[in-house]
Protein backbone atom coordinates (compact mmCIF):
# COMPACT_ATOMS: atom_id res chain seq x y z
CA UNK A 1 -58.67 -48.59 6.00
CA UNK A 2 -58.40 -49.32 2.15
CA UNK A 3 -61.19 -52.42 2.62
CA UNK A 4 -63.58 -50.30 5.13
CA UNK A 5 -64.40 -46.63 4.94
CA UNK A 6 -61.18 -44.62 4.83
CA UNK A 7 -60.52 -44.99 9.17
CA UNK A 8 -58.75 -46.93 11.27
CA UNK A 9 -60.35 -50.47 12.68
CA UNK A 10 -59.08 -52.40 15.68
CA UNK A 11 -56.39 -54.77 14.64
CA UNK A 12 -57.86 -57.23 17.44
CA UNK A 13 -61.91 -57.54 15.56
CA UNK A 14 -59.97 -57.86 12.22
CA UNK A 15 -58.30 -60.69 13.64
CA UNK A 16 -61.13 -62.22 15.32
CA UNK A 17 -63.20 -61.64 11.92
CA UNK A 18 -60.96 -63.73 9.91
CA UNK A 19 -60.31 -66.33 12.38
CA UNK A 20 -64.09 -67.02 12.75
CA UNK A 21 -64.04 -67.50 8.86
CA UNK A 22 -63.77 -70.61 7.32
CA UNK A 23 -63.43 -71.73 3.97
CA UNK A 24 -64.23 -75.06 2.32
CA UNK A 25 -61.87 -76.76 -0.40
CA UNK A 26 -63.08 -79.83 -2.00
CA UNK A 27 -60.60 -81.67 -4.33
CA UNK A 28 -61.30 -84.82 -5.95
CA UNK A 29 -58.27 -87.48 -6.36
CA UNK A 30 -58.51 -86.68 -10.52
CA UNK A 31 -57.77 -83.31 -10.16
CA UNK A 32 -54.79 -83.87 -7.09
CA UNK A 33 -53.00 -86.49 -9.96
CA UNK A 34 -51.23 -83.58 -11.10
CA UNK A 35 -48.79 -81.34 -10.18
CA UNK A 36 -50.45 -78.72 -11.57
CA UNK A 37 -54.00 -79.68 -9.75
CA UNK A 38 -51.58 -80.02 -6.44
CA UNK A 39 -49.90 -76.90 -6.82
CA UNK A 40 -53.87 -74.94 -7.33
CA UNK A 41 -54.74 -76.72 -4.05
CA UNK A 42 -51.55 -76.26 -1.65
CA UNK A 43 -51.38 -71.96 -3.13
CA UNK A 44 -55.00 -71.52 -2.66
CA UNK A 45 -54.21 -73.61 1.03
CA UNK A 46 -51.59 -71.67 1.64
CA UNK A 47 -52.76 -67.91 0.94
CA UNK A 48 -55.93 -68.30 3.21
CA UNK A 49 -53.54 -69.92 6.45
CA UNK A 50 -51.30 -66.74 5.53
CA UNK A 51 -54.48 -64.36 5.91
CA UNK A 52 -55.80 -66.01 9.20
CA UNK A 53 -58.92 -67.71 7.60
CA UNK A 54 -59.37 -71.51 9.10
CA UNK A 55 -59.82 -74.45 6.53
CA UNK A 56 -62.09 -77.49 6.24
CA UNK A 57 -60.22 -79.13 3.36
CA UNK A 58 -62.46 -82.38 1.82
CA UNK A 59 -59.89 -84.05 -0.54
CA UNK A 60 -58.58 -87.77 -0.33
CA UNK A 61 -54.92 -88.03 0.61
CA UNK A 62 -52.31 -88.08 -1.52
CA UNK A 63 -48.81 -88.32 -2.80
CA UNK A 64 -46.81 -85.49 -3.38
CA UNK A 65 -45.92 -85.77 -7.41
CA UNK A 66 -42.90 -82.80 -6.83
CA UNK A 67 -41.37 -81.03 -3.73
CA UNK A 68 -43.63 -78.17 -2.72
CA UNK A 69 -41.52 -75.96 -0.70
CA UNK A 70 -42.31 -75.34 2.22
CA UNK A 71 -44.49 -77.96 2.83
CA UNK A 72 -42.65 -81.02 4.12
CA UNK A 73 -42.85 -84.86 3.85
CA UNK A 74 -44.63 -86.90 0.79
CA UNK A 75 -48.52 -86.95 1.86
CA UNK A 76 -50.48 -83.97 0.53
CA UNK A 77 -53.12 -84.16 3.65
CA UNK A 78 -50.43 -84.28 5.72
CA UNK A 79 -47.90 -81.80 4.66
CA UNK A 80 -50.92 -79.05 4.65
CA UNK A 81 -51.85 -79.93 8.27
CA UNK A 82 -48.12 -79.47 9.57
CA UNK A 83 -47.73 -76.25 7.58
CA UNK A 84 -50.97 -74.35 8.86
CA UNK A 85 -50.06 -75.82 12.30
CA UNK A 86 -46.64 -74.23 11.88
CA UNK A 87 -48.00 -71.07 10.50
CA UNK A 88 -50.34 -69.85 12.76
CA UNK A 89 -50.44 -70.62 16.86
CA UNK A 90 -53.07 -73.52 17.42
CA UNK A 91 -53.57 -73.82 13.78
CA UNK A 92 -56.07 -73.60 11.14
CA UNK A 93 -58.57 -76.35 11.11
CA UNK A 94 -62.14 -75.43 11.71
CA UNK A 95 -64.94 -76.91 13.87
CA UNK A 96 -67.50 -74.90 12.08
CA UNK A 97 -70.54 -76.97 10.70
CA UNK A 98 -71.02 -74.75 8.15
CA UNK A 99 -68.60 -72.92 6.41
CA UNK A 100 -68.79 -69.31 5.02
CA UNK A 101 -67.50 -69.66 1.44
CA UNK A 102 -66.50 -73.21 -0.64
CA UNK A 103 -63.96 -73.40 -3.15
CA UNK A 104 -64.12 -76.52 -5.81
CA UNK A 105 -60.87 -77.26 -7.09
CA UNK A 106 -60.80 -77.73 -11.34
CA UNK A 107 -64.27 -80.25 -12.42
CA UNK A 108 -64.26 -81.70 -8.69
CA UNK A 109 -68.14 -82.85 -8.54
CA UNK A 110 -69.30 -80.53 -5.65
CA UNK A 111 -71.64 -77.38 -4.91
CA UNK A 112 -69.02 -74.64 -4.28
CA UNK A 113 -69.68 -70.86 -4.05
CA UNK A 114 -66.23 -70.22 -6.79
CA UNK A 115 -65.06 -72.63 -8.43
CA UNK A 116 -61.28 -72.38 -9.05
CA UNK A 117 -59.98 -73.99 -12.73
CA UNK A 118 -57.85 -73.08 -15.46
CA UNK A 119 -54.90 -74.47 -17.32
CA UNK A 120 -50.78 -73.59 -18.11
CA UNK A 121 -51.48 -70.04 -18.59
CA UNK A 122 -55.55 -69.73 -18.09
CA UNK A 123 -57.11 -68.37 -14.80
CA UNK A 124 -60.88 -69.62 -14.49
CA UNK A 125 -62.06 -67.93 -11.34
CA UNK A 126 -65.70 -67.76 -10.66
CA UNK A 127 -69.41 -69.07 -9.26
CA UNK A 128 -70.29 -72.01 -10.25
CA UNK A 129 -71.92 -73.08 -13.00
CA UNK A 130 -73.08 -76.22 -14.54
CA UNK A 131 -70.29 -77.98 -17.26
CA UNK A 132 -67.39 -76.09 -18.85
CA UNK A 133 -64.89 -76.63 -15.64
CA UNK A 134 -61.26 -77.15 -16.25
CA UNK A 135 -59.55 -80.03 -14.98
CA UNK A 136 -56.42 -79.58 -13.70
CA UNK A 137 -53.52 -81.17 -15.46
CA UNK A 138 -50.10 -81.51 -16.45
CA UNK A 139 -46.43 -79.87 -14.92
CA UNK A 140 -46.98 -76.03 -15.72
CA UNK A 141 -48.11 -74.41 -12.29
CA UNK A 142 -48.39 -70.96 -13.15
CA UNK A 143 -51.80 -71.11 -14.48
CA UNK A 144 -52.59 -72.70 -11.21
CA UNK A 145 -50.93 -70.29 -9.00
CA UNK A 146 -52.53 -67.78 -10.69
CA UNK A 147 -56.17 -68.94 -10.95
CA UNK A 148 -55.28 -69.80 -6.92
CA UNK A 149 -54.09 -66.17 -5.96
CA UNK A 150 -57.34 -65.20 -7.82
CA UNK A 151 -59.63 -67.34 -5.84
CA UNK A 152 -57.70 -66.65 -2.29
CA UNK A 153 -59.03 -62.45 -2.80
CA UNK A 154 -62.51 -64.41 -2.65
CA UNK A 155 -61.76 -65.85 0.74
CA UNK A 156 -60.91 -62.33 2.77
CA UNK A 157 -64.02 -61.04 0.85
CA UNK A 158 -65.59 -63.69 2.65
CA UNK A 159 -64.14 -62.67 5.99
CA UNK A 160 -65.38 -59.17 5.49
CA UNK A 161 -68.43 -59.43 7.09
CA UNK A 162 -67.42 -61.20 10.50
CA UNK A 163 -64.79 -58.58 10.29
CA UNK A 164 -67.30 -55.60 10.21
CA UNK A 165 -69.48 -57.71 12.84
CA UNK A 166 -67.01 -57.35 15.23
CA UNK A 167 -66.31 -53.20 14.99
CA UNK A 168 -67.28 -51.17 17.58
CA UNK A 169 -69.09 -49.04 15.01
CA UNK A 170 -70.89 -49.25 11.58
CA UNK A 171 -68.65 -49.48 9.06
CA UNK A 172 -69.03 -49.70 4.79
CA UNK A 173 -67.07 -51.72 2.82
CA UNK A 174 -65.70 -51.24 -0.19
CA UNK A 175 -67.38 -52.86 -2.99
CA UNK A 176 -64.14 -54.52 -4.46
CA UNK A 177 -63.58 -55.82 -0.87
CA UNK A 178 -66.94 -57.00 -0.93
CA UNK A 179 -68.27 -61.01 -2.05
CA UNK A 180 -69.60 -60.24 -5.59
CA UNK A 181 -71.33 -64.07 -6.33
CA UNK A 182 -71.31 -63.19 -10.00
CA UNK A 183 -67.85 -62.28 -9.87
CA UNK A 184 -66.00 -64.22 -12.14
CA UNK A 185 -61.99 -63.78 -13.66
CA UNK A 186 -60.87 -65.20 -17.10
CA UNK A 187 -57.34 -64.13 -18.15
CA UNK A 188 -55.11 -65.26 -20.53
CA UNK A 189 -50.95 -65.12 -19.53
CA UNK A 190 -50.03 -66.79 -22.58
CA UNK A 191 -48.26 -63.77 -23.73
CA UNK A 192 -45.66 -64.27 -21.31
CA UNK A 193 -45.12 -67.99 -22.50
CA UNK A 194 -41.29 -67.88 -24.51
CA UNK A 195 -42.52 -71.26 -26.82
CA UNK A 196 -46.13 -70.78 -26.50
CA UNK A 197 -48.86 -72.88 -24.34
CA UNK A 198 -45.81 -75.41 -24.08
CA UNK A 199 -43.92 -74.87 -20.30
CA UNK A 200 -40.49 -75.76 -21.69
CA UNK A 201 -37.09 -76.60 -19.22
CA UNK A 202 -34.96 -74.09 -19.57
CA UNK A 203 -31.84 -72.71 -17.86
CA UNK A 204 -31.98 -69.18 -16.52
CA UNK A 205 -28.72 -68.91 -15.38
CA UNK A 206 -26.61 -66.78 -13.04
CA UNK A 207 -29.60 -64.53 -11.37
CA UNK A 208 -29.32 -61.99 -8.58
CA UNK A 209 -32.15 -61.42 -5.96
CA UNK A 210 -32.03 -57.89 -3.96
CA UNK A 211 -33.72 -58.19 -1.35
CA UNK A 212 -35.15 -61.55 0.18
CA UNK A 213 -38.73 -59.90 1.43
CA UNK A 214 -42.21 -61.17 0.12
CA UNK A 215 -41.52 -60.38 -3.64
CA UNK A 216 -38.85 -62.51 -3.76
CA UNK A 217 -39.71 -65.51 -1.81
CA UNK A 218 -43.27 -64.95 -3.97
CA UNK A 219 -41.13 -65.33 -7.24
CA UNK A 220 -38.71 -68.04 -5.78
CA UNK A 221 -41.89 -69.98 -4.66
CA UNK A 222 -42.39 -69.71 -8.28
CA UNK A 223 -39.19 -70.58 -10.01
CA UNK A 224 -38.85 -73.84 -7.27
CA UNK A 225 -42.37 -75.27 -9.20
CA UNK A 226 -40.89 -75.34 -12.77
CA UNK A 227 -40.15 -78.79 -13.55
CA UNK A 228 -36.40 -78.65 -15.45
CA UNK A 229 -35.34 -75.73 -15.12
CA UNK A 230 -31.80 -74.84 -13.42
CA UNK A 231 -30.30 -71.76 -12.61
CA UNK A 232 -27.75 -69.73 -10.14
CA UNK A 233 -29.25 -67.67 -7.54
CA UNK A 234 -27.58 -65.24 -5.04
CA UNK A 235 -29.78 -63.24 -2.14
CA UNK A 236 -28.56 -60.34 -1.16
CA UNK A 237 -30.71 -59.20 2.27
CA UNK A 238 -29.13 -58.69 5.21
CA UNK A 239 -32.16 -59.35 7.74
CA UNK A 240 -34.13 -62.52 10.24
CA UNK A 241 -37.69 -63.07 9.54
CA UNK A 242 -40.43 -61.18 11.83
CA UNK A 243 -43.29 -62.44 13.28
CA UNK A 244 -45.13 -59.84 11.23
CA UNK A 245 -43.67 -60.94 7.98
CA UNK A 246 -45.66 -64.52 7.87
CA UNK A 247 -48.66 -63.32 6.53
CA UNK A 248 -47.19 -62.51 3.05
CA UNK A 249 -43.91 -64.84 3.65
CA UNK A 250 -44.29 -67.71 0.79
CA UNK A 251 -42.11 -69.98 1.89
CA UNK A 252 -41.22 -69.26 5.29
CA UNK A 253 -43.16 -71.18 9.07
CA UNK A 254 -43.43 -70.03 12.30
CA UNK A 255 -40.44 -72.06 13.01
CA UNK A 256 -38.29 -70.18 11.30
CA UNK A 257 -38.40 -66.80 13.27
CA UNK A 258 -35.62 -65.47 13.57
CA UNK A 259 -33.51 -66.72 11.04
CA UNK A 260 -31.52 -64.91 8.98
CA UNK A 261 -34.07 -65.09 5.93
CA UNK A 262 -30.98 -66.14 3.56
CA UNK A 263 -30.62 -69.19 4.96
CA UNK A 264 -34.33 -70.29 5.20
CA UNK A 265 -34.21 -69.32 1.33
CA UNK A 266 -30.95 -71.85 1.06
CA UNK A 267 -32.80 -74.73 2.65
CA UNK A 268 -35.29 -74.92 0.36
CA UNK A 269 -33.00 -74.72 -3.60
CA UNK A 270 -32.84 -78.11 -4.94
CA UNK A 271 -30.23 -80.01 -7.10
CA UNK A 272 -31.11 -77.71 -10.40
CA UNK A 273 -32.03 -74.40 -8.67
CA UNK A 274 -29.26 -73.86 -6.41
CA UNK A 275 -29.90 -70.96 -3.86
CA UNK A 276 -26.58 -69.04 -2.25
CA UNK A 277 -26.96 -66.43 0.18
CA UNK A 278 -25.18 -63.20 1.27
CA UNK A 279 -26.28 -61.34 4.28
CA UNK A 280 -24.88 -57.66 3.56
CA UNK A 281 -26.81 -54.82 2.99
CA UNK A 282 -27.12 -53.66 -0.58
CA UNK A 283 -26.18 -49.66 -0.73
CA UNK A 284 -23.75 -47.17 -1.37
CA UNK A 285 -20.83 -48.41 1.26
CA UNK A 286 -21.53 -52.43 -0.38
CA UNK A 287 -22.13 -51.81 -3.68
CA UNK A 288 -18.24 -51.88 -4.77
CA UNK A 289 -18.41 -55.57 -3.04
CA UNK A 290 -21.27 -56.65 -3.84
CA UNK A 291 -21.34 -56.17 -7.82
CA UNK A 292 -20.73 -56.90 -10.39
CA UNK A 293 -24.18 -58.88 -10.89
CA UNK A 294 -24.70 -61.85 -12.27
CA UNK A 295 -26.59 -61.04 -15.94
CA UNK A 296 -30.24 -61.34 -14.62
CA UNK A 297 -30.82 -58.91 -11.04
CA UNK A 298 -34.42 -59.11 -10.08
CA UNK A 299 -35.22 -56.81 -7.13
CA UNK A 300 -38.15 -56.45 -4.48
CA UNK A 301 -36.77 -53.96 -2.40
CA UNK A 302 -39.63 -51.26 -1.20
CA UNK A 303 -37.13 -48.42 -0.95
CA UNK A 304 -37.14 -46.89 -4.18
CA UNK A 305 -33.51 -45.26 -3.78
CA UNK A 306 -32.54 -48.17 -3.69
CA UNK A 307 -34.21 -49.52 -7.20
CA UNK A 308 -31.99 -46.74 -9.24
CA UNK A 309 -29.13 -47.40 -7.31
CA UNK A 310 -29.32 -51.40 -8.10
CA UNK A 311 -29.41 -49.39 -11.92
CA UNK A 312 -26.58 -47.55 -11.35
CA UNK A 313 -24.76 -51.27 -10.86
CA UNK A 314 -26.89 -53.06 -13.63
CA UNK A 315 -26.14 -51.03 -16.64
CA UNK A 316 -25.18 -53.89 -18.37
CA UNK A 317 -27.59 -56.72 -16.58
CA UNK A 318 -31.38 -56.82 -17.11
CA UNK A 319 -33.59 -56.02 -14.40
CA UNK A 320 -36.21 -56.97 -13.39
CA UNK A 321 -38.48 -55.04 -10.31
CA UNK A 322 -40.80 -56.03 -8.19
CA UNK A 323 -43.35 -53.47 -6.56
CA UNK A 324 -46.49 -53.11 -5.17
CA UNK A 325 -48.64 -50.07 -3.16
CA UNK A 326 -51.64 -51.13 -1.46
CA UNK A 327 -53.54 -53.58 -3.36
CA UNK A 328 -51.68 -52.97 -6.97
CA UNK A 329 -48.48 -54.11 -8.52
CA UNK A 330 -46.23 -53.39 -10.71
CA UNK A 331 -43.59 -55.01 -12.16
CA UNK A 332 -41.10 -53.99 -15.40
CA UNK A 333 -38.49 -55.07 -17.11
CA UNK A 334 -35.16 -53.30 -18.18
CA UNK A 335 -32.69 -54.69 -20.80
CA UNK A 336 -29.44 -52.64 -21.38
CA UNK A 337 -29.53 -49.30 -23.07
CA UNK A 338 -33.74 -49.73 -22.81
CA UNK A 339 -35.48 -47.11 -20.27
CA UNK A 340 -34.89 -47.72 -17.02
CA UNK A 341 -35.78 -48.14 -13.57
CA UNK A 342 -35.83 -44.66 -12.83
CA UNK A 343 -38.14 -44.04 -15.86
CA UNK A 344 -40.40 -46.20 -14.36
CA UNK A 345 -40.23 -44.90 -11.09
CA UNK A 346 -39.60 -41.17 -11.29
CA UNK A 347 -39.47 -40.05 -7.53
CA UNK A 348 -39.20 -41.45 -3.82
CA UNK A 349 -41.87 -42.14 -1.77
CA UNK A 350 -41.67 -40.14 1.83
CA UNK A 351 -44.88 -42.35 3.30
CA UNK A 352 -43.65 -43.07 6.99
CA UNK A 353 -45.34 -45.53 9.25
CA UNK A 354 -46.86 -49.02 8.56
CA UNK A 355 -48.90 -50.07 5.83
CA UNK A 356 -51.10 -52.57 5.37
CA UNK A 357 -49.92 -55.86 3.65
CA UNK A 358 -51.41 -58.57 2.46
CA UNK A 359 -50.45 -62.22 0.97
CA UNK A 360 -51.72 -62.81 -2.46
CA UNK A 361 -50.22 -58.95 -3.35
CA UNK A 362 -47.30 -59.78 -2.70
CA UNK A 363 -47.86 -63.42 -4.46
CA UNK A 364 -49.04 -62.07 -8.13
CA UNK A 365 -46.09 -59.58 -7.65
CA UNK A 366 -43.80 -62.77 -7.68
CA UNK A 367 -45.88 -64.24 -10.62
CA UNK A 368 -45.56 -61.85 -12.71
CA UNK A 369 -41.81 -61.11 -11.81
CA UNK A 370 -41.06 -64.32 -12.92
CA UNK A 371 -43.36 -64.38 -15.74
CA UNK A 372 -41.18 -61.31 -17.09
CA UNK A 373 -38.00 -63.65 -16.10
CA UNK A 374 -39.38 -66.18 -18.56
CA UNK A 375 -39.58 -64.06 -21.79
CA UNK A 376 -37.08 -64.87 -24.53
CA UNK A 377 -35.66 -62.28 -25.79
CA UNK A 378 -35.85 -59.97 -22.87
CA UNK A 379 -37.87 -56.84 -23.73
CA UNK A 380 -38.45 -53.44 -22.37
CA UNK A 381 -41.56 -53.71 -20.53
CA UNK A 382 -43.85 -53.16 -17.59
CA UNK A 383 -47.37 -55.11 -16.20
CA UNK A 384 -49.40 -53.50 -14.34
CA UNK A 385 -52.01 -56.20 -12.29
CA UNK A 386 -54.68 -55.44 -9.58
CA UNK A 387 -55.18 -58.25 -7.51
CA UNK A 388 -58.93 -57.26 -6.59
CA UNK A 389 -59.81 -55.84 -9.88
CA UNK A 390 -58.99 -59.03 -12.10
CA UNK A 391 -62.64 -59.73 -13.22
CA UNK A 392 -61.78 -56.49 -15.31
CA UNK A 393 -60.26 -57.08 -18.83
CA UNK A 394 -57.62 -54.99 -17.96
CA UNK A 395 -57.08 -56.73 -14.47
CA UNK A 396 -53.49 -57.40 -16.23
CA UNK A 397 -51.93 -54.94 -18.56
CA UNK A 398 -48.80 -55.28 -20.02
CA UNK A 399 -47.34 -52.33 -21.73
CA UNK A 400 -43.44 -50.89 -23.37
CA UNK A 401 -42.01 -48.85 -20.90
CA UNK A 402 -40.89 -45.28 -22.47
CA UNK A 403 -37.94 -43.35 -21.77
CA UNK A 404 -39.15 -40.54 -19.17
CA UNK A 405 -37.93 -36.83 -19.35
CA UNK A 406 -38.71 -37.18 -15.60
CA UNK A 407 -36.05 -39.58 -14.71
CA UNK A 408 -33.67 -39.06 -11.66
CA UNK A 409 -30.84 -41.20 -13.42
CA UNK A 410 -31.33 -39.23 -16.20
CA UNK A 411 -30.59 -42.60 -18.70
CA UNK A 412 -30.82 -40.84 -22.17
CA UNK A 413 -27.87 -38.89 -21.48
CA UNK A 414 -25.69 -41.92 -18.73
CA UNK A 415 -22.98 -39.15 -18.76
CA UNK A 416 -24.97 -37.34 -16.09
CA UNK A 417 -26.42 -40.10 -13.96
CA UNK A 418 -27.34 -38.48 -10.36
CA UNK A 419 -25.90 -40.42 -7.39
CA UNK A 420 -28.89 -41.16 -5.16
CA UNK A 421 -28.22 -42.77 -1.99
CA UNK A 422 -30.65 -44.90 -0.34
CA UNK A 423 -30.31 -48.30 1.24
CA UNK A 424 -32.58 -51.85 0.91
CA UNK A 425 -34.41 -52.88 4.10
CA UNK A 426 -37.40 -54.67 4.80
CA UNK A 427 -38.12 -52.36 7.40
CA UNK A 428 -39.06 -49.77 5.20
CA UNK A 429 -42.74 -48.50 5.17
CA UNK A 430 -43.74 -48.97 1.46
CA UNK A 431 -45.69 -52.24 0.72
CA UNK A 432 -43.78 -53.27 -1.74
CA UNK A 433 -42.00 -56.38 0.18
């Protein structure tokens, strides 16, 4: 509905629309010498397996430089073949002669219809164009996640039209959904970086994670790519993974259905990152076990009740929280006696019934979460980003978060903090997981 023209389309021609697309990636061995360069390739992989598309990847094989959860084993080639295998039944590799869009990784020598560069903290996301391409090098991946959530919107723009081919009536799409060729991104997340253009190793501590849904495995798929830097993290989500949870699900396979998602989260921490889990329910009848909170909580819970009450237990912790609606996000940032949560968001959303999600949402939401999660000191604010609107100069927009007179926890005057009850689930309806 938000792609096509306001109604309802068949699940099964959206299906069969982006299965008969296929996208192109062409990597050259100088760009894949990096873990940055790997890290562009295996996200930008990754997102279109997670949306359905299938892939013709032209790249020489390659050794792993750093773990790249989930993927598995030490050749690149490989590791991608076993993971769309396990992802999606019978697959993603494509027998199409001719593929429907082609994505050039960094200065790769090829004819591609975007061309997907950048650096650190630079996203370079557009048509190609003769000179001026980025190689990809060095350790910091979040320029390269970034630049690769970018360029994976291009890929179900690409779908769109075998999508609307298979309707059973005409349909109009909307033009952000729509392939733009001209359509290129160029933004700048340096202002995030704590020592400038330099990715630094750094300890981050004791952190909390409420909720283990697509916001957090986005930002833990994150934190796991930052060479030298160590920290404590604790899970809190009490649920298995769902079938219908893999197509925004960083870091989880098809083999792991029906785990408790806790444990698939475990699995994957390494020696500096550790990963604990703890499969209770965060809300009013847990809380008095559950807290007190390590100093950092980050939460991605889609029940909004449940944001002020992980306040109500923070009031000395910063938070960070995750959310998105649709195709925005929004994440913010709440040091002690700063506004908080609840200025942020004011009142509860009553939407019932499913919504539509989609991967690389969910993915910049993690981004940016741990983007915030990287700024030293930790200030008072909130980004707002629009996944399919980040050709715009405001695409990402970072502003201070002000106190609001509308807040249910009422935080100027903490003497007369409500109580509101709510509970975190994945199953809820919002999109923000």
């Amino acid at each position: 509905m938000d792609a096509l023209d306001g109604r309802p389309a068949d699940d099964r021609a959206i299906v069969e629309g982006l299965r008969a697309t296929t996208a192109r990636i062409v990597a050259d061995r100088a760009n894949l010498r990096s873990h940055a360069g790997q890290t562009a390739l295996i996200t930008l992989h990754n997102q279109l397996v997670m949306t359905g598309l299938r892939i013709d990847l032209d790249m020489p094989d390659i050794t792993l430089e750093l773990p790249q959860q989930p993927l598995r084993g030490v050749s690149l080639a490989a590791a991608l073949a076993d993971y769309a295998d396990d992802l999606i039944p019978g697959g993603s590799t494509s027998d199409a002669t001719r593929p429907d869009i082609t994505f050039a990784l960094g200065d790769t020598p090829a004819r591609a219809d975007v061309r997907v560069s950048g650096s650190g903290y630079q996203i370079c996301v557009g048509p190609d164009s003769p000179g001026g391409h980025l190689r990809w090098e060095g350790s910091n991946p979040l320029g390269a996640i970034a630049s690769a959530a970018a360029a994976a919107a291009e890929g179900v723009r690409a779908a769109m039209f075998n999508i609307v081919a298979r309707l059973d009536r005409d349909a109009s799409v909307q033009r952000v959904w729509s392939r733009d060729p001209r359509r290129q991104v160029d933004q700048d997340l340096s202002s995030f970086a704590p020592h400038g253009p330099t990715l630094r190793s750094s300890d981050l501590g004791a952190l909390d994670m409420v909720s283990g849904g697509a916001i957090t495995q986005a930002c833990l798929y994150v934190l796991l790519r930052l060479p030298g830097h160590s920290g404590q993290i604790r899970v809190i989500e009490p649920e298995t993974l769902d079938l219908s949870n893999l197509n925004r699900y960083s870091l989880a396979r098809r083999s792991d259905l029906g785990r408790f998602k806790t444990d698939i989260l475990t699995d994957l921490a390494g020696d500096s990152l550790t990963i604990t889990g703890d499969r209770r329910r965060f809300d009013q009848q847990s809380a008095a076990d559950l807290v007190p909170f390590a100093p950092t909580v980050l939460a991605g819970v889609d029940h909004i009740p449940s944001r002020w009450l992980t306040q109500q237990h923070g009031q000395r912790q910063r938070l960070t929280i995750g959310s998105t609606s649709h195709d925005f996000v929004l994440i913010s940032s709440h040091p002690p006696g700063q506004p908080c949560v609840g200025c942020t968001h004011t009142r509860d959303d009553t939407t019932m019934g499913p919504i539509p999600t989609i991967g690389f949402v969910s993915l910049w939401a993690g981004l940016i979460q741990a983007l915030h999660l990287l700024q030293k000191p930790p200030v008072s604010l909130s980004t707002a980003t629009w996944p399919l609107g980040l050709d715009n100069a405001r695409g990402i927009h970072s502003y201070k978060q002000a106190r609001s007179p509308n807040c249910p926890l009422n935080c100027a005057k903490a003497s007369r903090h409500r109580q509101p009850s709510g509970s975190v689930s994945d199953s809820h309806t919002q999109s923000t997981q």
